[in-house]
C-alpha atoms as a PDB file:
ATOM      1  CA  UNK A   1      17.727  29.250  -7.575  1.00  0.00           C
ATOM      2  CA  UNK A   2      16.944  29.062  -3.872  1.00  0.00           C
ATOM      3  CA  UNK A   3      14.473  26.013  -3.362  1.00  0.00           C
ATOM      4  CA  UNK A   4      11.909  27.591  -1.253  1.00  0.00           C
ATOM      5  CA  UNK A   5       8.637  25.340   0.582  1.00  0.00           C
ATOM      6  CA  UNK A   6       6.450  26.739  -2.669  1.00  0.00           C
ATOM      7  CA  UNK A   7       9.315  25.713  -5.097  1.00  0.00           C
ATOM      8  CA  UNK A   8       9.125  22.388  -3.575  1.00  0.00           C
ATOM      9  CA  UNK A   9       5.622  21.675  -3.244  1.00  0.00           C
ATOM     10  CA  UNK A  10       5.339  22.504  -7.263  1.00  0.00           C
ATOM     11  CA  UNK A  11       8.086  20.257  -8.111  1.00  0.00           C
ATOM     12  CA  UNK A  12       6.366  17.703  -6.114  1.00  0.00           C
ATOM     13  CA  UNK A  13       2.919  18.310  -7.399  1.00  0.00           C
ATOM     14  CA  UNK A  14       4.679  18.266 -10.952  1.00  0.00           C
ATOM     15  CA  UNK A  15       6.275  15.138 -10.547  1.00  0.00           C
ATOM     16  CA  UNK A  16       3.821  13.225  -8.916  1.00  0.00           C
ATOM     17  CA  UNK A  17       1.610  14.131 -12.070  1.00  0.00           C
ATOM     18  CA  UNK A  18       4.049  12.947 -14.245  1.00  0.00           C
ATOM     19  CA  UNK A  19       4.508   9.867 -12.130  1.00  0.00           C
ATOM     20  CA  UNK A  20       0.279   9.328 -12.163  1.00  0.00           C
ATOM     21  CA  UNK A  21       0.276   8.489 -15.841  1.00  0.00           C
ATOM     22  CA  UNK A  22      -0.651   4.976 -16.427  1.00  0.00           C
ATOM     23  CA  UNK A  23       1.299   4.528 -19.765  1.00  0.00           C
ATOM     24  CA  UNK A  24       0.340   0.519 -19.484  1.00  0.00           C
ATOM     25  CA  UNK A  25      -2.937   1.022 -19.476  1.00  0.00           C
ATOM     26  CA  UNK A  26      -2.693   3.955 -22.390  1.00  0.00           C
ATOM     27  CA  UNK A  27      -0.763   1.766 -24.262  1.00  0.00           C
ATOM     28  CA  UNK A  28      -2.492  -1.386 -24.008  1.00  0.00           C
ATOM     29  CA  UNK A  29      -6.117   0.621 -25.332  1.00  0.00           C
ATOM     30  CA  UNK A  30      -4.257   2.200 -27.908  1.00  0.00           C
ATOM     31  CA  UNK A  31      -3.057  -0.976 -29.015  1.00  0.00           C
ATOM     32  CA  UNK A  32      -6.473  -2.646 -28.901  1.00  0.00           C
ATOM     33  CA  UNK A  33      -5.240  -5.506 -26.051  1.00  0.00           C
ATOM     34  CA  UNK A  34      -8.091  -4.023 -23.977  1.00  0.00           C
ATOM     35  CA  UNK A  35      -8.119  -3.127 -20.613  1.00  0.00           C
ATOM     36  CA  UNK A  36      -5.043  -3.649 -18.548  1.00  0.00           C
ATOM     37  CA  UNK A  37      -6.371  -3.650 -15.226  1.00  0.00           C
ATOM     38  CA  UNK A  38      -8.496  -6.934 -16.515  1.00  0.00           C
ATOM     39  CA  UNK A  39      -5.514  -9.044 -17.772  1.00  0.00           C
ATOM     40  CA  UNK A  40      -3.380 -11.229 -15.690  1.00  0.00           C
ATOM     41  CA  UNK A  41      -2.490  -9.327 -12.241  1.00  0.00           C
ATOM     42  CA  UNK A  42      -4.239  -6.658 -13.232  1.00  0.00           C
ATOM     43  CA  UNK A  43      -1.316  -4.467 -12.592  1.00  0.00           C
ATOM     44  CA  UNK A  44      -0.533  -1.702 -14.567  1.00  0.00           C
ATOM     45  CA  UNK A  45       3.652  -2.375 -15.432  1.00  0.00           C
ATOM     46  CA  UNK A  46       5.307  -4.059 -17.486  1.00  0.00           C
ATOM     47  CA  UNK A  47       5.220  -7.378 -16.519  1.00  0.00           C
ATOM     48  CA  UNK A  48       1.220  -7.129 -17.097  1.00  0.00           C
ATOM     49  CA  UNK A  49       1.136  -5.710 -20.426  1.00  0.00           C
ATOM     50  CA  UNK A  50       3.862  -8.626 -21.641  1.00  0.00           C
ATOM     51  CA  UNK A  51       1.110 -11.200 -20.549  1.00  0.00           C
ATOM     52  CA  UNK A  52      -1.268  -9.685 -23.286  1.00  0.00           C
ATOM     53  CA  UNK A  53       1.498 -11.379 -25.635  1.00  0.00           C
ATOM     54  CA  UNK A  54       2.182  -8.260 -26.829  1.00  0.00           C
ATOM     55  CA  UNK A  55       6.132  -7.250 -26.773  1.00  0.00           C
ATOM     56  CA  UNK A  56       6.537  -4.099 -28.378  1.00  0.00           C
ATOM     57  CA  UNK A  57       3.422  -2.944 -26.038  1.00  0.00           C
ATOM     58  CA  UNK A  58       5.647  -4.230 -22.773  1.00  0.00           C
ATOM     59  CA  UNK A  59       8.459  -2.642 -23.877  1.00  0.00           C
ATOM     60  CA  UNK A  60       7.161   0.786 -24.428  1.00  0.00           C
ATOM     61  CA  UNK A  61       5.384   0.598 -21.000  1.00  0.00           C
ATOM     62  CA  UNK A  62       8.770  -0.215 -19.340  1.00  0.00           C
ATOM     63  CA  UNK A  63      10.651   2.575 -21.403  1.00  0.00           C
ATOM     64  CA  UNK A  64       7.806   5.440 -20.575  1.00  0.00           C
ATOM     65  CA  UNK A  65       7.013   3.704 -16.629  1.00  0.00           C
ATOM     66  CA  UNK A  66      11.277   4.287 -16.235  1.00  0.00           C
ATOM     67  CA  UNK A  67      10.898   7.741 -17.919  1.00  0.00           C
ATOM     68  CA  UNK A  68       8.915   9.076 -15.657  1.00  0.00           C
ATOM     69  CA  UNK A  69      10.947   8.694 -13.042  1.00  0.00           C
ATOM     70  CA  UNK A  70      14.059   9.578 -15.480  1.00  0.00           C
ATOM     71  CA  UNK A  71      12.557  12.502 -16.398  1.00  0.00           C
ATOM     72  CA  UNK A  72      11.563  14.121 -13.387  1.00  0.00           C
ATOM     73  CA  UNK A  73      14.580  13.989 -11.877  1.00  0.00           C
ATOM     74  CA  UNK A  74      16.220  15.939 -14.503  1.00  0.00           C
ATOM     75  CA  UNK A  75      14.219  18.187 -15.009  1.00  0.00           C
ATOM     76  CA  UNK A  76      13.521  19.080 -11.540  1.00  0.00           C
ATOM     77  CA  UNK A  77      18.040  19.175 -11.392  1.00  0.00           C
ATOM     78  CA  UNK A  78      18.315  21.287 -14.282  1.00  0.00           C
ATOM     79  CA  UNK A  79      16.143  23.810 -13.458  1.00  0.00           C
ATOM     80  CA  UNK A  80      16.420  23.820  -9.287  1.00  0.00           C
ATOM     81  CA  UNK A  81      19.367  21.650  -8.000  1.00  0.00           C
ATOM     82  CA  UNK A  82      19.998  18.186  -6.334  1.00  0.00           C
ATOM     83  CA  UNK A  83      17.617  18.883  -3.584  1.00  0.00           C
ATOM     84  CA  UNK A  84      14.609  19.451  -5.898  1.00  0.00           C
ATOM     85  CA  UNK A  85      16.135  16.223  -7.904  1.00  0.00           C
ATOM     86  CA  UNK A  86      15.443  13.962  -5.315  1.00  0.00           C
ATOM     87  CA  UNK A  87      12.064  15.062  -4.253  1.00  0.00           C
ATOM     88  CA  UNK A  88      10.841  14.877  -7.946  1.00  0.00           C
ATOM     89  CA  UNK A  89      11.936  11.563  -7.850  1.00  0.00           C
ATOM     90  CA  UNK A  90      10.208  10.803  -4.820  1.00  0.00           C
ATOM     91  CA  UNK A  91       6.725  12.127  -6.010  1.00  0.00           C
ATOM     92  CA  UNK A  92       7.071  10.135  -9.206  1.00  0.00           C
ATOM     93  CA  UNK A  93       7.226   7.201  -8.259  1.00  0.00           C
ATOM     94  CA  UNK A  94       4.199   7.849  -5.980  1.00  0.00           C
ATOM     95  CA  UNK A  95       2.409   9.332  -8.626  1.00  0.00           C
ATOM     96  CA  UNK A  96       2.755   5.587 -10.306  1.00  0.00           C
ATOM     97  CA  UNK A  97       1.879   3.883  -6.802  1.00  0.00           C
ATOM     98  CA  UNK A  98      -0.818   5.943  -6.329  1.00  0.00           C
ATOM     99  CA  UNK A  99      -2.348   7.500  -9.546  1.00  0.00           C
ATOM    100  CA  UNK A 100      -4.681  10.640  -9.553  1.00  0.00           C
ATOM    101  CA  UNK A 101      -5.594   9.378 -13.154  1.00  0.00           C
ATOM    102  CA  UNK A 102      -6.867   6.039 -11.547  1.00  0.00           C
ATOM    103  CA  UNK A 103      -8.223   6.501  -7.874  1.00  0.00           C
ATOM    104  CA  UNK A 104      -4.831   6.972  -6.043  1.00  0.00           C
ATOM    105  CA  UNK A 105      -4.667   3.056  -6.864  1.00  0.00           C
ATOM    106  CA  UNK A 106      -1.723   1.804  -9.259  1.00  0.00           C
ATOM    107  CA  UNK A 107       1.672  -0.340  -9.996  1.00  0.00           C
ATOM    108  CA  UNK A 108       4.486  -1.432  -8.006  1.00  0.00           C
ATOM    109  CA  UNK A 109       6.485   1.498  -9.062  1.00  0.00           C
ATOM    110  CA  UNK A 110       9.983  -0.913 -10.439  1.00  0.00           C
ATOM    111  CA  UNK A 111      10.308   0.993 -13.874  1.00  0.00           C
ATOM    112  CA  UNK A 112       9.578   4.173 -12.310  1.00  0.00           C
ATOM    113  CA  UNK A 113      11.785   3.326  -9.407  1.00  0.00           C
ATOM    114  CA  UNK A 114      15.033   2.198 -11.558  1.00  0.00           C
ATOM    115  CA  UNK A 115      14.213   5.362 -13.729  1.00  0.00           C
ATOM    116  CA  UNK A 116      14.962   7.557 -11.168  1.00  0.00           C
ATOM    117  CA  UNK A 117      17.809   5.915  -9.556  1.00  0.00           C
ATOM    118  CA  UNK A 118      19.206   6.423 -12.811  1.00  0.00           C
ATOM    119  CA  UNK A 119      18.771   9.324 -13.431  1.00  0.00           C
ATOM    120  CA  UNK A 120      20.270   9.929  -9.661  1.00  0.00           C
ATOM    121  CA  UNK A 121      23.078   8.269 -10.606  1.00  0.00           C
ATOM    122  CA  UNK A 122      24.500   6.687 -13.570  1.00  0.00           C
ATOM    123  CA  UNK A 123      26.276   3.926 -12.179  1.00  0.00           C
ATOM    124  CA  UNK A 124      23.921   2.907  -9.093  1.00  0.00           C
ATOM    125  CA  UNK A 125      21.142   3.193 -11.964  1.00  0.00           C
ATOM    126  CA  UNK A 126      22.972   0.765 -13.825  1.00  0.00           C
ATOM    127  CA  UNK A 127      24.037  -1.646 -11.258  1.00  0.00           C
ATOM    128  CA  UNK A 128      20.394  -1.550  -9.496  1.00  0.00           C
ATOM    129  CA  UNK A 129      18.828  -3.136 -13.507  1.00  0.00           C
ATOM    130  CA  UNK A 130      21.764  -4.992 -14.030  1.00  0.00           C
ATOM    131  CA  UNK A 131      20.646  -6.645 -10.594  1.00  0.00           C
ATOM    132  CA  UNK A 132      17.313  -6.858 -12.143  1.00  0.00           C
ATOM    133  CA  UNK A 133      18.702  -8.573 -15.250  1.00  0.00           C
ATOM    134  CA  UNK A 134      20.636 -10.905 -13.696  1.00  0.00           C
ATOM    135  CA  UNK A 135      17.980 -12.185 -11.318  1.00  0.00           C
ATOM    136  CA  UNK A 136      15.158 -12.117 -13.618  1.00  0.00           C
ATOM    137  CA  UNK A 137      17.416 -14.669 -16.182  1.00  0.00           C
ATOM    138  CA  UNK A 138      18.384 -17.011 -13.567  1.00  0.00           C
ATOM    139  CA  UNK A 139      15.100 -17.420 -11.520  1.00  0.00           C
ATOM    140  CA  UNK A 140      12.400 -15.968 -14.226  1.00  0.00           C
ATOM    141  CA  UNK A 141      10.622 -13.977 -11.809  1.00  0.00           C
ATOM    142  CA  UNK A 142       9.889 -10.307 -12.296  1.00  0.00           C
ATOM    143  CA  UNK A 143       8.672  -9.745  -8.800  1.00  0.00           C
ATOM    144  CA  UNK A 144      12.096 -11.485  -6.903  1.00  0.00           C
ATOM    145  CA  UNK A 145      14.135  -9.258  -9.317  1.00  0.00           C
ATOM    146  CA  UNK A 146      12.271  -6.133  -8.351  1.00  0.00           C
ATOM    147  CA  UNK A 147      12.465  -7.335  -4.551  1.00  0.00           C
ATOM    148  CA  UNK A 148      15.853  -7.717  -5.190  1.00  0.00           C
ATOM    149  CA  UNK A 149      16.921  -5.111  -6.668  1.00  0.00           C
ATOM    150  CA  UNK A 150      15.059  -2.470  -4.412  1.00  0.00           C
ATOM    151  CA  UNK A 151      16.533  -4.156  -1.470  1.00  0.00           C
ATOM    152  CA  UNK A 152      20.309  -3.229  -3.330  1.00  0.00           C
ATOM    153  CA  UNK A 153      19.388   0.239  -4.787  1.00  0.00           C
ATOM    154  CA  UNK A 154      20.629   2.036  -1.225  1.00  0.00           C
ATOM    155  CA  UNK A 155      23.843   0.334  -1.277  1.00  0.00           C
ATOM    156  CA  UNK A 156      24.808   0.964  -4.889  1.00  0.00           C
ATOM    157  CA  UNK A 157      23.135   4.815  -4.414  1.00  0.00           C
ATOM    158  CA  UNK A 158      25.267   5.451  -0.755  1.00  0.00           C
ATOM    159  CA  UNK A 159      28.390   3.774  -2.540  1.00  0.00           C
ATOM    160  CA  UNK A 160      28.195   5.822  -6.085  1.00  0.00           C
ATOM    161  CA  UNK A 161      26.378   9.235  -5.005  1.00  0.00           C
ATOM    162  CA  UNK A 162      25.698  10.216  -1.776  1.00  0.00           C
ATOM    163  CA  UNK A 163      24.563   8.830   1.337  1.00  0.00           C
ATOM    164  CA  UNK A 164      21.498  11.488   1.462  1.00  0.00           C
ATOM    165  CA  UNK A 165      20.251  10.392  -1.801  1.00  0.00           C
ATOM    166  CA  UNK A 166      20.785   6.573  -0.269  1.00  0.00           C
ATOM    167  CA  UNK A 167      18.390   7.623   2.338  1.00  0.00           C
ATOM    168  CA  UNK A 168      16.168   8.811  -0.160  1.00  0.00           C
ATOM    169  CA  UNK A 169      16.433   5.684  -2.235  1.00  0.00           C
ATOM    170  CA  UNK A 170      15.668   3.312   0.866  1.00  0.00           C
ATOM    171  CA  UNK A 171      12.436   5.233   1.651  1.00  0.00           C
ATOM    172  CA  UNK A 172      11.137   4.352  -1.779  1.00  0.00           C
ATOM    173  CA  UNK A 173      12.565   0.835  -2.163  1.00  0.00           C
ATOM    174  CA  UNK A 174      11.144   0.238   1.469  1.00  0.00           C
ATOM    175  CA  UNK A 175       7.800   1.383  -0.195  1.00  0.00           C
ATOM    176  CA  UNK A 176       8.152  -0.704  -3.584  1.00  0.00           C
ATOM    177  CA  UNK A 177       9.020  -3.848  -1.617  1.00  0.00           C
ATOM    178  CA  UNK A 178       5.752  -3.389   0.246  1.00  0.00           C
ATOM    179  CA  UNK A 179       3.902  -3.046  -2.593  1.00  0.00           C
ATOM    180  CA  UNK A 180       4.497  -6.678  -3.655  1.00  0.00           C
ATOM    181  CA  UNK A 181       3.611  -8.013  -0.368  1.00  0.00           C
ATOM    182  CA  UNK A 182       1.507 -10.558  -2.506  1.00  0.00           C
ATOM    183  CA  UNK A 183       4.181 -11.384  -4.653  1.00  0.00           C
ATOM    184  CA  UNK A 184       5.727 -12.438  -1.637  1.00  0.00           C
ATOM    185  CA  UNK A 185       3.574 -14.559  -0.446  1.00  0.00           C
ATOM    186  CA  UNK A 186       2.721 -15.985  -3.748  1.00  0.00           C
ATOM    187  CA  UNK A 187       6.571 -17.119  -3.878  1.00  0.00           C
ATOM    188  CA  UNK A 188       6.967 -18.370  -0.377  1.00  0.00           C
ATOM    189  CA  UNK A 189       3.792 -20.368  -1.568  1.00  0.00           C
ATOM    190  CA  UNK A 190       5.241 -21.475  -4.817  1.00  0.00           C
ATOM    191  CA  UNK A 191       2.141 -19.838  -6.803  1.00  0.00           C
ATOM    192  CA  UNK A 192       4.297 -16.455  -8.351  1.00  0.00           C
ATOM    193  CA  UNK A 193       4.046 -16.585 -12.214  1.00  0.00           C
ATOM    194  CA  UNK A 194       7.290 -16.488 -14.032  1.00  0.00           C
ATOM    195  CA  UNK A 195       8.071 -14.031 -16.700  1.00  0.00           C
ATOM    196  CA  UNK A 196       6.397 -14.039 -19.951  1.00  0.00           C
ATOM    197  CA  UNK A 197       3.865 -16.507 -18.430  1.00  0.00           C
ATOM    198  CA  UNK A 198       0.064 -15.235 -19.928  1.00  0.00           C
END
């Protein structure tokens, strides 16, 4: 199917929809930990909702954050091609950064971020949390991981798919890294909480 300007601005409308649900903060009410947004960072990820204590409630938010972006993207490829792949991915992970569903405010868009790339591609997917992983068990930090890992994604994308996806994947990691320009700060300063830390 031909991916005309109307095709694209309803895949991107679609995704970014998708991307706007705030599954931490759904989960962490439907759970009874209260409200997300007044717990720890107030961020809506992950990394938040494991501060409540709560594992099972982290781990679903990181599972549905990363299937957002997962599940945009394939989607979007099954039904209009690798061109409409990579702008659903694109508008999901904005939908997370900046949610309809909560004032155009919301997270840092990791989950959502690795979701897609893996979704992209396999292998950069994989090697992009496996850089995640390994930084977040030697240094504890959630936040250097992400930094990390973003800062990779385009080299593992341009090496394993393509180089206009790669372009496509340094846009958003350029945009996820700026979102934790406090994080960044907070670790120059020594102040960043470690993982798990309530």
């Amino acid at each position: 199917m031909m991916l005309t300007p109307g095709l694209m601005a309803l895949v991107a409308l679609a995704a970014y929809i998708l991307g706007s649900i705030p599954f931490g903060v759904v989960i962490t009410r439907m759970m009874g930990l209260g409200d997300l947004r007044q717990i720890g960072s107030g961020n809506i990820g992950a990394t938040n909702v494991l501060r409540t204590g709560n594992k099972s409630a982290a781990f679903l938010t990181l599972i549905c954050d990363a299937g957002k972006g997962a599940v945009a993207v394939l989607i979007a490829r099954l039904v209009l091609g690798e061109a409409a792949a990579g702008i659903a991915g694109l508008f999901a992970v904005l939908g997370h950064l900046y949610s309809v569903f909560l004032r155009f405010s919301g997270g840092k868009g990791v989950a959502t971020f690795l979701g897609t790339v893996l979704a992209l591609s396999l292998p950069a997917g994989a090697a992009a949390c496996a850089t995640w992983l390994l930084m977040a068990v030697l240094f504890r930090y959630s936040s250097l991981s992400a930094l990390i890992a973003a800062a990779l994604a385009p080299v593992f994308v341009a090496y394993f798919y393509h180089m206009h996806g790669a372009a496509l994947i340094l846009l958003l990691s350029l945009i996820v890294i700026g979102k934790h320009h406090q994080n960044i700060r907070r670790l120059l300063d020594g102040t960043e909480p470690k993982i798990g830390k309530k």
